[in-house]
N, C-alpha and C. Protein backbone atom coordinates (compact mmCIF):
# COMPACT_ATOMS: atom_id res chain seq x y z
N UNK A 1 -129.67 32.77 -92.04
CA UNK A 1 -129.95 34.19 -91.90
C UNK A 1 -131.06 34.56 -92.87
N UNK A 2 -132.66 34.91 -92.57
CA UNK A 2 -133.13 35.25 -93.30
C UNK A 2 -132.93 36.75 -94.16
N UNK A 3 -133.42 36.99 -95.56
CA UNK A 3 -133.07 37.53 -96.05
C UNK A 3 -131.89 37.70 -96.93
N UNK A 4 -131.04 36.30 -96.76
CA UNK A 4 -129.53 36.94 -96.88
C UNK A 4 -129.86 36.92 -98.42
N UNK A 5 -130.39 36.22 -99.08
CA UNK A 5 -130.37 35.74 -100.93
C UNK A 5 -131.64 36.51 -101.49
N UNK A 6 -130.92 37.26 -101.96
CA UNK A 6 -132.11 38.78 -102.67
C UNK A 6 -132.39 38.17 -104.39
N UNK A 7 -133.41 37.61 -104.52
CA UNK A 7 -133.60 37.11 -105.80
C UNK A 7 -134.21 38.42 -106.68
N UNK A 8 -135.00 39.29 -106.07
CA UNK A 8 -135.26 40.57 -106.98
C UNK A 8 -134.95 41.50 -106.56
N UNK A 9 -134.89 42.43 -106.60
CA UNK A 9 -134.24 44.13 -106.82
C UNK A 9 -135.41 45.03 -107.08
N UNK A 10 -135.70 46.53 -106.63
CA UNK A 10 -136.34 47.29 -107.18
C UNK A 10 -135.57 47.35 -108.79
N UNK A 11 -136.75 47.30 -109.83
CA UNK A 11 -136.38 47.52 -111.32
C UNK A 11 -136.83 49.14 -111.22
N UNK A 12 -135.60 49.33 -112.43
CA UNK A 12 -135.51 51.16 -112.22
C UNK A 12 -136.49 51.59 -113.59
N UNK A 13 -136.95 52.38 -113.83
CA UNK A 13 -137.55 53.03 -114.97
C UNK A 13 -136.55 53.46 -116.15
N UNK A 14 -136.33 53.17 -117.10
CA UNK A 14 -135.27 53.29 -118.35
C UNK A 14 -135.97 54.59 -119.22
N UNK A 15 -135.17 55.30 -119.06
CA UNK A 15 -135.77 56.61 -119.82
C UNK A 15 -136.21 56.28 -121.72
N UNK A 16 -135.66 55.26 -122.08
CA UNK A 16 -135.55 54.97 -123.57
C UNK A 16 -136.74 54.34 -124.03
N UNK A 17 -136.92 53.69 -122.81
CA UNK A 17 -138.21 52.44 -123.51
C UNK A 17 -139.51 53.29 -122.43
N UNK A 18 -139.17 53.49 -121.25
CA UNK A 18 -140.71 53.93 -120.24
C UNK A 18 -141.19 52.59 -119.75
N UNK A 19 -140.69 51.47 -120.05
CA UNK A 19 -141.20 49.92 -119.42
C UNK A 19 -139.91 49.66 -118.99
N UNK A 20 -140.30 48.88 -117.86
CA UNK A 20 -139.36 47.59 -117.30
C UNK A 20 -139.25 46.86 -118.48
N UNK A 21 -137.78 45.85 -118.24
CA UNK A 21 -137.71 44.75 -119.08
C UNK A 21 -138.31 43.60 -118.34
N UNK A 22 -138.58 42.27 -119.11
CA UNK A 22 -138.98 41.14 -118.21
C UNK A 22 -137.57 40.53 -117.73
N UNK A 23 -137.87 40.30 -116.36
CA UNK A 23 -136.87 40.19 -115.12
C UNK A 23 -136.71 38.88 -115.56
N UNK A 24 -135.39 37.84 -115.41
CA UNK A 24 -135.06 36.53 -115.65
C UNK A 24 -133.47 36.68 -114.63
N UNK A 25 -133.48 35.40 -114.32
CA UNK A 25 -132.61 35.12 -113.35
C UNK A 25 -130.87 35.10 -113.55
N UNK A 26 -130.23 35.31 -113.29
CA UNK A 26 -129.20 35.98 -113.66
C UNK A 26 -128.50 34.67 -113.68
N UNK A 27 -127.74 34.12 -114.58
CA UNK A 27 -127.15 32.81 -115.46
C UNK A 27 -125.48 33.38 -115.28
N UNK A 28 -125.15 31.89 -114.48
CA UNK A 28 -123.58 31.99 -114.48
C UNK A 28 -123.26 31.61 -115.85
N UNK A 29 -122.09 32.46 -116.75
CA UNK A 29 -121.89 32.18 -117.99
C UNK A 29 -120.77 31.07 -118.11
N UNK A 30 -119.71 31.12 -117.39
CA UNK A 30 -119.04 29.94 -117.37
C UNK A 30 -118.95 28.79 -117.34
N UNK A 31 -120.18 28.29 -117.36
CA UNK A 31 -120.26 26.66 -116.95
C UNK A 31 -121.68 26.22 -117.55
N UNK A 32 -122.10 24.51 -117.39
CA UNK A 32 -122.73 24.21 -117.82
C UNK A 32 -124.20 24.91 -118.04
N UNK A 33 -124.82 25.53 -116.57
CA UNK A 33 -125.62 26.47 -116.57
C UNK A 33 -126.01 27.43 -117.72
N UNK A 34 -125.15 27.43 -118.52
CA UNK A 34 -125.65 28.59 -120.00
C UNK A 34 -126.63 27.32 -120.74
N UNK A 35 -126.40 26.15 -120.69
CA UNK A 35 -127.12 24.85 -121.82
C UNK A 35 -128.43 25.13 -120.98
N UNK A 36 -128.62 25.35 -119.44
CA UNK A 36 -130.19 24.92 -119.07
C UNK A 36 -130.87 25.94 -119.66
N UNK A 37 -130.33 27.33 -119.68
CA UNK A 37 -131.34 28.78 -119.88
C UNK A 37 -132.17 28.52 -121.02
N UNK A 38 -133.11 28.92 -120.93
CA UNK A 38 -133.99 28.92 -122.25
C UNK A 38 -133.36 29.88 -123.55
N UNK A 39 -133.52 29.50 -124.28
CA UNK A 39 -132.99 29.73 -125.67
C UNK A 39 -134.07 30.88 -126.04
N UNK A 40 -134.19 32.05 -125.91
CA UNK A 40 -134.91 32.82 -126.58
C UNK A 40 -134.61 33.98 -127.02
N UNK A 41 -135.22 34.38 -128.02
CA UNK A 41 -134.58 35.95 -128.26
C UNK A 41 -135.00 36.41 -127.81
N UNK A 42 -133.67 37.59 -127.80
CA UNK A 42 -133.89 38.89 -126.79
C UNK A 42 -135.20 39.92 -127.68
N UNK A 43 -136.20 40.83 -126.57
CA UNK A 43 -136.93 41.74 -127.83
C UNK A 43 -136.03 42.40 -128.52
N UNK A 44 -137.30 42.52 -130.01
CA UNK A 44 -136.54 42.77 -130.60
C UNK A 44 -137.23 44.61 -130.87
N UNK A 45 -136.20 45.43 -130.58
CA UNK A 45 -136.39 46.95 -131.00
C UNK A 45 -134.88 47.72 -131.08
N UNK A 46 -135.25 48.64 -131.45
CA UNK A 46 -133.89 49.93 -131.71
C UNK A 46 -133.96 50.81 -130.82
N UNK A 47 -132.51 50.83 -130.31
CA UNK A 47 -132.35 52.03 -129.29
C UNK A 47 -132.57 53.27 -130.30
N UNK A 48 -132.88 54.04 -129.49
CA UNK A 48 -132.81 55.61 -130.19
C UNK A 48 -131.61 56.79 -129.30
N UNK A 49 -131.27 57.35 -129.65
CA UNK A 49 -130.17 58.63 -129.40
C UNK A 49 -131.02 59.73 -128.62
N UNK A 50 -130.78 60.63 -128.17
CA UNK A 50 -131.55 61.43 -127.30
C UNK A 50 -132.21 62.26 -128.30
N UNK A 51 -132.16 62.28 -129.11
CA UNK A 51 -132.29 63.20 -131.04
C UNK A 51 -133.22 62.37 -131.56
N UNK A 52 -133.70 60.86 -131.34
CA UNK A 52 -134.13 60.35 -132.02
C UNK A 52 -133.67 59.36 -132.94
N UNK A 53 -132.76 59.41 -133.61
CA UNK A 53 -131.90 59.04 -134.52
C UNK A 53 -131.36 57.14 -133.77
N UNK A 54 -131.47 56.22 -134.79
CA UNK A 54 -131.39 54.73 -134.27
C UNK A 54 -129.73 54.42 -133.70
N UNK A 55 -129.52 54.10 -132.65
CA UNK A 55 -128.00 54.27 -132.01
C UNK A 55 -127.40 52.91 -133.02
N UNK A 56 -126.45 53.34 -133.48
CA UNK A 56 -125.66 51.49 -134.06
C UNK A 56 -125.25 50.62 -133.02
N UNK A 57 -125.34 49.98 -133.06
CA UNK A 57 -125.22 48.80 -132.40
C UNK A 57 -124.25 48.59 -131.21
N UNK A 58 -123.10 48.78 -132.03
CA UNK A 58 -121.85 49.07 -130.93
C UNK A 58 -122.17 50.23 -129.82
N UNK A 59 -123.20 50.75 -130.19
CA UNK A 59 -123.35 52.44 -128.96
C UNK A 59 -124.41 51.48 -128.35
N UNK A 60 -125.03 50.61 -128.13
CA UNK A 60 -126.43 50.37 -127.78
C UNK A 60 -125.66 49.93 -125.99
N UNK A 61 -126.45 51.09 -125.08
CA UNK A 61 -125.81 51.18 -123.90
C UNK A 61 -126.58 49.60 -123.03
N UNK A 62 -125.53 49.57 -122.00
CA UNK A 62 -125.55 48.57 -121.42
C UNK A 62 -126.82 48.24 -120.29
N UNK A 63 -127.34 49.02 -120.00
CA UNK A 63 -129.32 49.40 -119.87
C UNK A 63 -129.39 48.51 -120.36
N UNK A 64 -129.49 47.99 -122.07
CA UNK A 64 -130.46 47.50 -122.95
C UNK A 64 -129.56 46.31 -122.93
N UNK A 65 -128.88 45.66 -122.36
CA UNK A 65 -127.79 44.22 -122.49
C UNK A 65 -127.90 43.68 -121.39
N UNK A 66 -127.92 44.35 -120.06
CA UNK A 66 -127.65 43.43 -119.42
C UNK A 66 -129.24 42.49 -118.45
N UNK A 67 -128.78 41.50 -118.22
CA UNK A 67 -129.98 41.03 -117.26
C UNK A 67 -130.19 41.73 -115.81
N UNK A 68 -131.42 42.63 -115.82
CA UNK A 68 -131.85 43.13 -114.63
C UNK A 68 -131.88 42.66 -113.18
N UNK A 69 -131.98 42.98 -112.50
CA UNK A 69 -131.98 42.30 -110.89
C UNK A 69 -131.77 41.03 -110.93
N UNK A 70 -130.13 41.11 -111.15
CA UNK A 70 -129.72 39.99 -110.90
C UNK A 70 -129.61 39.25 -109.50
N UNK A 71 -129.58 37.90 -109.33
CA UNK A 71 -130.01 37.67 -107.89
C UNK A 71 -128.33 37.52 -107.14
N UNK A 72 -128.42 38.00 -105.93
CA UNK A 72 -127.54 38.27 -105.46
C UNK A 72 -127.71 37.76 -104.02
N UNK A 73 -126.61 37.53 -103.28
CA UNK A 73 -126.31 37.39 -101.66
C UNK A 73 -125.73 38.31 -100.94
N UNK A 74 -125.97 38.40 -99.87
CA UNK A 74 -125.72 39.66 -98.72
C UNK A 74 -124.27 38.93 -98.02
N UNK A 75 -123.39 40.16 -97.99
CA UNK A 75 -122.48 39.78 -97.30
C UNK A 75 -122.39 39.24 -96.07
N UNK A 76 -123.58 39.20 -95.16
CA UNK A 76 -123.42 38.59 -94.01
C UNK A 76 -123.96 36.96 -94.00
N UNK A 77 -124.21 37.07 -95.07
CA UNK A 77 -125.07 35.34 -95.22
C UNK A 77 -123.52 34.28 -94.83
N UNK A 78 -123.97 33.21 -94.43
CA UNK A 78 -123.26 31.89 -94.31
C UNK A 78 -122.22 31.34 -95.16
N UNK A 79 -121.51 30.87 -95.17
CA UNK A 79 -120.66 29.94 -96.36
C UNK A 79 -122.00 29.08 -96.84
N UNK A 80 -122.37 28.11 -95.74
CA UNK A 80 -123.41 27.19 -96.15
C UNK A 80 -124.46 27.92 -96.79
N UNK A 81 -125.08 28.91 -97.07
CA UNK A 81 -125.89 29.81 -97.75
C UNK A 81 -125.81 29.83 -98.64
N UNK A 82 -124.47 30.33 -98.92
CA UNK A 82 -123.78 31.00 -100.24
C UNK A 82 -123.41 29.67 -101.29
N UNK A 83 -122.82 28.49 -100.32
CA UNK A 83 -123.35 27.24 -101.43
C UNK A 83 -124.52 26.70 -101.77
N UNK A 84 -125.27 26.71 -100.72
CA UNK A 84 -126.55 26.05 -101.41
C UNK A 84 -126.73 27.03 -102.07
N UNK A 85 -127.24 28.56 -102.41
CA UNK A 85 -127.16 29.70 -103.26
C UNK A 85 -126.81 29.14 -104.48
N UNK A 86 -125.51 29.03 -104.89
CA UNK A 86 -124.72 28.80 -106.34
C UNK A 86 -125.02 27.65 -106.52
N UNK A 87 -125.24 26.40 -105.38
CA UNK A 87 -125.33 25.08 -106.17
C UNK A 87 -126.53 24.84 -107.01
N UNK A 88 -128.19 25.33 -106.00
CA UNK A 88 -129.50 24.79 -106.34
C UNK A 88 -129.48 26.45 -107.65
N UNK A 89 -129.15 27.20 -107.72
CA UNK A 89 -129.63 27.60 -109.01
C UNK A 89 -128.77 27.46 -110.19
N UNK A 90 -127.46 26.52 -109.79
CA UNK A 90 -126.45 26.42 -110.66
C UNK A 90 -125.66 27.40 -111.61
N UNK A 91 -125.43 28.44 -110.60
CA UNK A 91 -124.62 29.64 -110.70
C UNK A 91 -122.94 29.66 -110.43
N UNK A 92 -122.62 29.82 -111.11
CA UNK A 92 -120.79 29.77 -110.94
C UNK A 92 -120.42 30.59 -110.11
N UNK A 93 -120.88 31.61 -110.15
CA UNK A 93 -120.73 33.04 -109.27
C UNK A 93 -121.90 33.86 -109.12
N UNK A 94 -121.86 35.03 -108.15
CA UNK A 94 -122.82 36.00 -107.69
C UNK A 94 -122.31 37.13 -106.80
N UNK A 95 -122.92 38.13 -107.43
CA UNK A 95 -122.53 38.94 -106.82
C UNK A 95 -123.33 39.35 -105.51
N UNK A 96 -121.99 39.81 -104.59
CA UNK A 96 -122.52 40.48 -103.13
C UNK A 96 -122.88 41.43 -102.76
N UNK A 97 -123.75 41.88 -101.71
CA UNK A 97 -124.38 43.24 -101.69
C UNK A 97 -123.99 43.41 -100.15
N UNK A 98 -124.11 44.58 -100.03
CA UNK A 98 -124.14 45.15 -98.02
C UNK A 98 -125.98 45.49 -98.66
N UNK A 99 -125.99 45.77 -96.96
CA UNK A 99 -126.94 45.86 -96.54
C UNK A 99 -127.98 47.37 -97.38
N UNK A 100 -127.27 47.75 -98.30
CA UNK A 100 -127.58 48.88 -98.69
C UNK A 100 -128.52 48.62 -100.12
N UNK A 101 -127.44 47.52 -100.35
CA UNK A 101 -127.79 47.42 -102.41
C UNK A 101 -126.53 47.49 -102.82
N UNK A 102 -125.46 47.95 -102.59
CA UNK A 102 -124.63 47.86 -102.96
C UNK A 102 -123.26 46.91 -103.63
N UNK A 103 -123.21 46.72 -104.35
CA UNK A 103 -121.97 45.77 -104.74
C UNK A 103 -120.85 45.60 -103.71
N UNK A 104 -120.10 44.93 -103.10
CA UNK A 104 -118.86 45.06 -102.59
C UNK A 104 -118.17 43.74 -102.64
N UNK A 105 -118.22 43.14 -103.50
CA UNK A 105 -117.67 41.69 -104.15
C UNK A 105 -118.75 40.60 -104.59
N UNK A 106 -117.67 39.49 -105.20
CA UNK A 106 -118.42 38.20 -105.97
C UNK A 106 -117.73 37.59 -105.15
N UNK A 107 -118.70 36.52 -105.26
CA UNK A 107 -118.26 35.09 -104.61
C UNK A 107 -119.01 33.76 -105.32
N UNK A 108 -117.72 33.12 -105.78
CA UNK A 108 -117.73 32.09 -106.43
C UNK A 108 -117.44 30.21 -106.20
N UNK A 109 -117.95 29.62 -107.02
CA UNK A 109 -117.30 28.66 -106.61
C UNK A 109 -115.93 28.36 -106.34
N UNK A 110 -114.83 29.39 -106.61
CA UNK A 110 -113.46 29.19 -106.76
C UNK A 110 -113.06 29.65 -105.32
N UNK A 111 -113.84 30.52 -104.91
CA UNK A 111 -113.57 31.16 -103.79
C UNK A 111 -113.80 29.98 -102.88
N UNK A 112 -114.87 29.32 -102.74
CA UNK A 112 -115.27 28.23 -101.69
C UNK A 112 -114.18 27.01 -102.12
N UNK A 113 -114.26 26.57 -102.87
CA UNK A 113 -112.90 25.73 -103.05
C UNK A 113 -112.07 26.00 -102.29
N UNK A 114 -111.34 27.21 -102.41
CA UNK A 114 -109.98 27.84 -101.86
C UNK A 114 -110.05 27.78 -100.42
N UNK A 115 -111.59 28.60 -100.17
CA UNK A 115 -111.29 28.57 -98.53
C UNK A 115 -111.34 27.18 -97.97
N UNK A 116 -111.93 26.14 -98.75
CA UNK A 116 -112.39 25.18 -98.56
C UNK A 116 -110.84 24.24 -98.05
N UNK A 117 -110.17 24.54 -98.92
CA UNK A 117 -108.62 23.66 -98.94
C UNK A 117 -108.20 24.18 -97.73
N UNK A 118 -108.12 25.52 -97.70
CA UNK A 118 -107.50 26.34 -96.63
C UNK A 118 -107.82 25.96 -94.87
N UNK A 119 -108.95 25.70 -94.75
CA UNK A 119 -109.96 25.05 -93.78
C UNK A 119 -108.86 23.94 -93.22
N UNK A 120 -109.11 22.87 -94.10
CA UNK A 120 -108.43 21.49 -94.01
C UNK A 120 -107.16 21.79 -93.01
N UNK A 121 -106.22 22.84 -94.12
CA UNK A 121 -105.30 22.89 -93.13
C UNK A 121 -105.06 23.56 -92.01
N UNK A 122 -105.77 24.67 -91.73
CA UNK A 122 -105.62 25.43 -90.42
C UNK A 122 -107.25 25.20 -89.86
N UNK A 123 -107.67 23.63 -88.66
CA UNK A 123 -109.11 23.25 -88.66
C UNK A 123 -109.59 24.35 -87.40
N UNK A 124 -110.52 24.54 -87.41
CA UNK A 124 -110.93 25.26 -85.74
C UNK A 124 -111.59 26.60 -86.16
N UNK A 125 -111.48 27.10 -87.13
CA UNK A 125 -111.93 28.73 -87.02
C UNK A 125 -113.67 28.78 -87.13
N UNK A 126 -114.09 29.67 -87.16
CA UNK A 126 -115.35 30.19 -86.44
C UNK A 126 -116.38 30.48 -87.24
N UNK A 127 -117.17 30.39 -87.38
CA UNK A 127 -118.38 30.46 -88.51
C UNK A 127 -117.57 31.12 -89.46
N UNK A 128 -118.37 31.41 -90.82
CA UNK A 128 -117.33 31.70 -91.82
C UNK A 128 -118.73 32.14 -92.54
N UNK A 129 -118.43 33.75 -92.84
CA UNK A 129 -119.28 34.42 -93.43
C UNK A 129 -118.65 34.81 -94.45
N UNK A 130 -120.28 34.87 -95.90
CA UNK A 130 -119.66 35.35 -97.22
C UNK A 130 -118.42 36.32 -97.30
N UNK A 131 -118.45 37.24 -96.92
CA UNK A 131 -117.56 38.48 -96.92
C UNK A 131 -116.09 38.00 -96.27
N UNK A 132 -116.17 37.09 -95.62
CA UNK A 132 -114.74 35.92 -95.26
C UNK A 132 -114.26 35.84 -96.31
N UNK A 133 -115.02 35.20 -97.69
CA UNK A 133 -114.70 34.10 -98.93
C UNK A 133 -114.40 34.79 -99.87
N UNK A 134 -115.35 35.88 -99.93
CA UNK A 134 -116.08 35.89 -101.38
C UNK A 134 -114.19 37.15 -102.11
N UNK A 135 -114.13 36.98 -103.20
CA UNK A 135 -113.11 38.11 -103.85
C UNK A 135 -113.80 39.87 -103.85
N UNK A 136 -113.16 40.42 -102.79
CA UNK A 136 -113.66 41.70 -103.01
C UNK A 136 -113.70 42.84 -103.80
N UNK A 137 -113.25 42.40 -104.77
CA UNK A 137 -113.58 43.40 -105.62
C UNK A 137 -114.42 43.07 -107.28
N UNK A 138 -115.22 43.86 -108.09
CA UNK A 138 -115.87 43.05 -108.99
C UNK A 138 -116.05 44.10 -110.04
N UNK A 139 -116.01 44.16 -111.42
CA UNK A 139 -115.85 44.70 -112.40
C UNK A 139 -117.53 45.42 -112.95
N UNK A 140 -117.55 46.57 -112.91
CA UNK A 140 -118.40 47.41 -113.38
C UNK A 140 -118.94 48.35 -114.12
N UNK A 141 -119.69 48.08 -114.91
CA UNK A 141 -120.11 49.66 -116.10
C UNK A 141 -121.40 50.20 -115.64
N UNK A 142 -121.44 51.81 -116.34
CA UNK A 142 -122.45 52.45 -115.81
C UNK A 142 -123.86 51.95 -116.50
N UNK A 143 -125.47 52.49 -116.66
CA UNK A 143 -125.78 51.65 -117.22
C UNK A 143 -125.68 52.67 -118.75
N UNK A 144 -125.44 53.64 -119.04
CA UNK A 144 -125.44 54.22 -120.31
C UNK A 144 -124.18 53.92 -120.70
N UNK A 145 -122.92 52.84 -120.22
CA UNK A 145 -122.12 52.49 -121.08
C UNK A 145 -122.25 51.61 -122.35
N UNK A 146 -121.72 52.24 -123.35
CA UNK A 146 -121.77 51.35 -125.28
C UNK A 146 -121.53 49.91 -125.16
N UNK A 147 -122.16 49.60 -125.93
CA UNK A 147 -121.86 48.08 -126.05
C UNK A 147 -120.36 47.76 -126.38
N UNK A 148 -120.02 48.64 -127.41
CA UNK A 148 -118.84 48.27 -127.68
C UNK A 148 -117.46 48.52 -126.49
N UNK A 149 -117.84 49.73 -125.62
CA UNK A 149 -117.04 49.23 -124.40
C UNK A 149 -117.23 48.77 -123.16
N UNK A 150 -118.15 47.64 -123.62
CA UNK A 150 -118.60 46.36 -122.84
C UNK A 150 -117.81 45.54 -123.06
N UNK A 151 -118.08 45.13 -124.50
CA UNK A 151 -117.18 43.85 -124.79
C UNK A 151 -115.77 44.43 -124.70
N UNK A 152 -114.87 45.21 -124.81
CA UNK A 152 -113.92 45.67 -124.88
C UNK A 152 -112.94 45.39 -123.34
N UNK A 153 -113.95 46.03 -122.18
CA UNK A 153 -113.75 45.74 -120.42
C UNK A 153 -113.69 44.27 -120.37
N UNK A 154 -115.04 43.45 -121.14
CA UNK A 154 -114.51 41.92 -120.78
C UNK A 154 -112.99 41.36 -120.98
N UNK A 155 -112.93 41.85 -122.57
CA UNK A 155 -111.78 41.42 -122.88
C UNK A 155 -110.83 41.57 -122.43
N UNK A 156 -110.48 42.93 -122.19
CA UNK A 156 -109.58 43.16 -121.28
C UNK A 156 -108.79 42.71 -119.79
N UNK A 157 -110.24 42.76 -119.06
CA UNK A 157 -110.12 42.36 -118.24
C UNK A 157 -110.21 40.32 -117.57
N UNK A 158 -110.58 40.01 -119.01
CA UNK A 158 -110.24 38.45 -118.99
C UNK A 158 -111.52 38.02 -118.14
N UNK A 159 -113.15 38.59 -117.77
CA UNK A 159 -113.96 38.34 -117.11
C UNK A 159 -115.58 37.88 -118.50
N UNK A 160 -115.97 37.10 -117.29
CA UNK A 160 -117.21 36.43 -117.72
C UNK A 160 -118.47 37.47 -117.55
N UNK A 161 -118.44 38.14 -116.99
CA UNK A 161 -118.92 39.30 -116.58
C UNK A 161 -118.79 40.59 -115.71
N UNK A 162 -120.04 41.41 -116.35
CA UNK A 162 -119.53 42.61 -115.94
C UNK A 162 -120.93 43.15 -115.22
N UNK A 163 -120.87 43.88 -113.68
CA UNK A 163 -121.81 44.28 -113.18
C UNK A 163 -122.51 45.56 -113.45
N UNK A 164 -124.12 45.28 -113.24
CA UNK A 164 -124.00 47.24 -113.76
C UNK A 164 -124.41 48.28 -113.06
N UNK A 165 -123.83 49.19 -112.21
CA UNK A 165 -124.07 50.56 -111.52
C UNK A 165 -124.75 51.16 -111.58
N UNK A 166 -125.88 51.86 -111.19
CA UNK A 166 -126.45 53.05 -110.92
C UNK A 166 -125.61 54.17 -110.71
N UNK A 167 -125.84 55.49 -110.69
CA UNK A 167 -124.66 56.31 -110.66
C UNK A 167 -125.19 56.47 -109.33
N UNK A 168 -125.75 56.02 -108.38
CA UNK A 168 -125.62 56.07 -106.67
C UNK A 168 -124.76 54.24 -106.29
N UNK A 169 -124.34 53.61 -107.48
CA UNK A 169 -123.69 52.33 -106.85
C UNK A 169 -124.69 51.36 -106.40
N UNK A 170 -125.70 51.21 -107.05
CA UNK A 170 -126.49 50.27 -106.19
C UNK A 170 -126.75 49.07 -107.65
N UNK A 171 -126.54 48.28 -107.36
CA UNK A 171 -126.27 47.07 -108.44
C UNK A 171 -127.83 47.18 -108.94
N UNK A 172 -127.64 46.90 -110.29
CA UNK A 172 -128.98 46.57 -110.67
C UNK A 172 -129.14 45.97 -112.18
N UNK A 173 -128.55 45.42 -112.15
CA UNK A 173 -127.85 44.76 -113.51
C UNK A 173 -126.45 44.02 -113.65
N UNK A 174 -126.78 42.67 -114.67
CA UNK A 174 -125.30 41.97 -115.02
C UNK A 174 -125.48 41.79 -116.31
N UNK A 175 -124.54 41.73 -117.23
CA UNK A 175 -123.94 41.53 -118.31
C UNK A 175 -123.18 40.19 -118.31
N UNK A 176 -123.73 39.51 -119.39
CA UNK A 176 -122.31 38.47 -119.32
C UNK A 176 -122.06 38.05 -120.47
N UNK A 177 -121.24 37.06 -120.66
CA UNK A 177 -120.95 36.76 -122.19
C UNK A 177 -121.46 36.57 -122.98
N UNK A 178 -122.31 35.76 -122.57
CA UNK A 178 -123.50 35.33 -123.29
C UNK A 178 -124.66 35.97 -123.72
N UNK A 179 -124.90 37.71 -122.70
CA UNK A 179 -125.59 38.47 -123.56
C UNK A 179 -125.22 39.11 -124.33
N UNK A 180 -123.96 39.10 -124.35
CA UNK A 180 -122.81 39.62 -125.58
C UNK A 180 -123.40 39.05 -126.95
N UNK A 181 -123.28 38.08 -126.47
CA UNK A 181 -123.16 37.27 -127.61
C UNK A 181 -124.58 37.20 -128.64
N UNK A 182 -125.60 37.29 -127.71
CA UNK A 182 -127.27 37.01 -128.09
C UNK A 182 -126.93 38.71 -128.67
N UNK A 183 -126.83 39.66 -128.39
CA UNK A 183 -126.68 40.60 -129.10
C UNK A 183 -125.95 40.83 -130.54
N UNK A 184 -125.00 39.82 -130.39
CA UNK A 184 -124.52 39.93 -131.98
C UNK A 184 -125.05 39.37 -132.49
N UNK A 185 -125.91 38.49 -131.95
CA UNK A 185 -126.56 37.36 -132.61
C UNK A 185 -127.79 38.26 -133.73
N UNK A 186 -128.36 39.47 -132.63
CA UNK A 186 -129.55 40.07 -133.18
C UNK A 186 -129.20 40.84 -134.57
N UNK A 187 -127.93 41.26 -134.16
CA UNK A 187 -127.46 42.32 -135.56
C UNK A 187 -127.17 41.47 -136.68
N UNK A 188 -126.51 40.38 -136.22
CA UNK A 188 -126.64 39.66 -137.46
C UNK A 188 -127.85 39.24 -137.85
N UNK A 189 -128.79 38.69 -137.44
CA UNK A 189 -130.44 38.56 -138.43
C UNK A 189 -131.06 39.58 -138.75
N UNK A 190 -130.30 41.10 -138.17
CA UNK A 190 -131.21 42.24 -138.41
C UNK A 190 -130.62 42.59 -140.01
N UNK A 191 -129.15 42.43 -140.23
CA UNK A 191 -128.31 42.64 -141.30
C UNK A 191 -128.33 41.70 -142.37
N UNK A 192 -128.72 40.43 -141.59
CA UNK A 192 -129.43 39.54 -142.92
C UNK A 192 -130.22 39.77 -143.60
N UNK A 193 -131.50 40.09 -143.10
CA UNK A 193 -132.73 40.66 -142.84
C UNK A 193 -132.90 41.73 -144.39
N UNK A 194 -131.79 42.76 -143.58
CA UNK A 194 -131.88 43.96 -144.27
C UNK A 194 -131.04 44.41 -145.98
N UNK A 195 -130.34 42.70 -146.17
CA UNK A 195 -129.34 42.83 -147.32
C UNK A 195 -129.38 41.78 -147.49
C-alpha cells in the first residue's frame, strides 16, 4: 500500500524557540536499537516561562523532550509492511495513525508475535491489516506538559514511551526513555558546570 509508512510529519512552529528542531528518526527505546543512535547532545539552551524567567528543569515542557515527527504507519498498511517497517529501521514499536494524523494505536513487535502464534492455530484468515494487530490504545501528553510529569506517566504507567498530542490530536511527537534520560544527563553538566 503506498503511502502506508509516514517517515515525516508537518513540523509545527514552537512558540518558545520560533525554529523547528532538527528532525531525527524516532528510536525504539527498548531494545538494542538505543546502542545504534548516535550519541549526541541534545542543544543546548533554557526554556523560558511566558514572563521570561528560566523554567527549572522539572517544568521544561514536553515540546522541548520529545523527538519530533516521529515515523509512524497507517492503520491500513499490511502486517508484512508493518514488519518490514520495525525490522529494517530496528524499531520495537510505532505508533499508528488513520488517515487523518491521528494516533489510534501502537504496534509492536509483541503484537506480531502474538498474532503470529495465534495464526498457527486458527490457519485460513484473510489478509491481516495493521489495525488487526496493532494494541489500540497508546499513552499521551500534551506538548506543554512538565517534564517532571513525563517521567512520572512513564513510571506509572510502566511504558517506554510516551506520545505527544497537539490539542487537535494529531501526533507530532514521542518521548522515550532515553530522552528522559539525555535530559538529566544535561542538568547534570549544567549543575556541574555551575558549582
Amino acid at each position: 500500500m503506498p503511502g502506508a509508512i509516514h517517515s515525516e510529519r508537518p513540523q509545527p512552529i514552537r512558540a518558545s524557540t520560533g525554529a523547528a528542531a532538527p528532525v531525527r528518526p524516532w528510536d525504539g527505546v527498548d531494545e538494542a536499537a538505543d546502542e545504534s543512535f548516535p550519541a549526541s547532545d541534545p542543544p543546548s539552551f533554557t526554556p523560558v516561562t511566558s514572563v521570561g524567567s528560566p523554567c527549572p528543569p522539572e517544568e521544561r515542557p514536553a515540546a522541548e523532550l520529545m523527538t519530533p515527527n516521529p515515523q509512524s504507519i497507517q492503520d491500513g498498511a499490511t502486517l508484512e509492511e508493518a514488519i518490514a517497517f520495525l525490522t529494517d529501521r530496528g524499531f520495537s514499536a510505532a505508533p499508528v495513525i488513520d488517515e487523518t494524523g491521528r494516533p489510534v494505536g501502537v504496534i509492536s513487535r509483541t503484537d506480531i508475535l502474538i498474532h503470529e502464534r495465534e495464526k498457527i492455530a486458527a490457519p485460513g484468515r484473510e489478509a491481516v491489516r495493521v489495525r488487526d494487530v496493532m494494541t489500540p490504545a497508546l499513552f499521551a501528553v500534551a506538548p506543554d506538559a512538565p517534564a517532571a510529569k513525563v517521567a512520572d506517566q512513564m513510571v506509572a504507567l510502566n511504558v517506554h514511551r510516551l506520545f505527544v498530542v497537539d490539542h487537535g490530536g494529531v501526533l507530532i511527537g514521542v518521548i522515550t526513555a532515553l530522552d528522559l534520560l539525555r535530559h538529566l544527563r544535561s542538568i547534570q553538566s549544567t549543575s556541574k558546570k555551575g558549582g
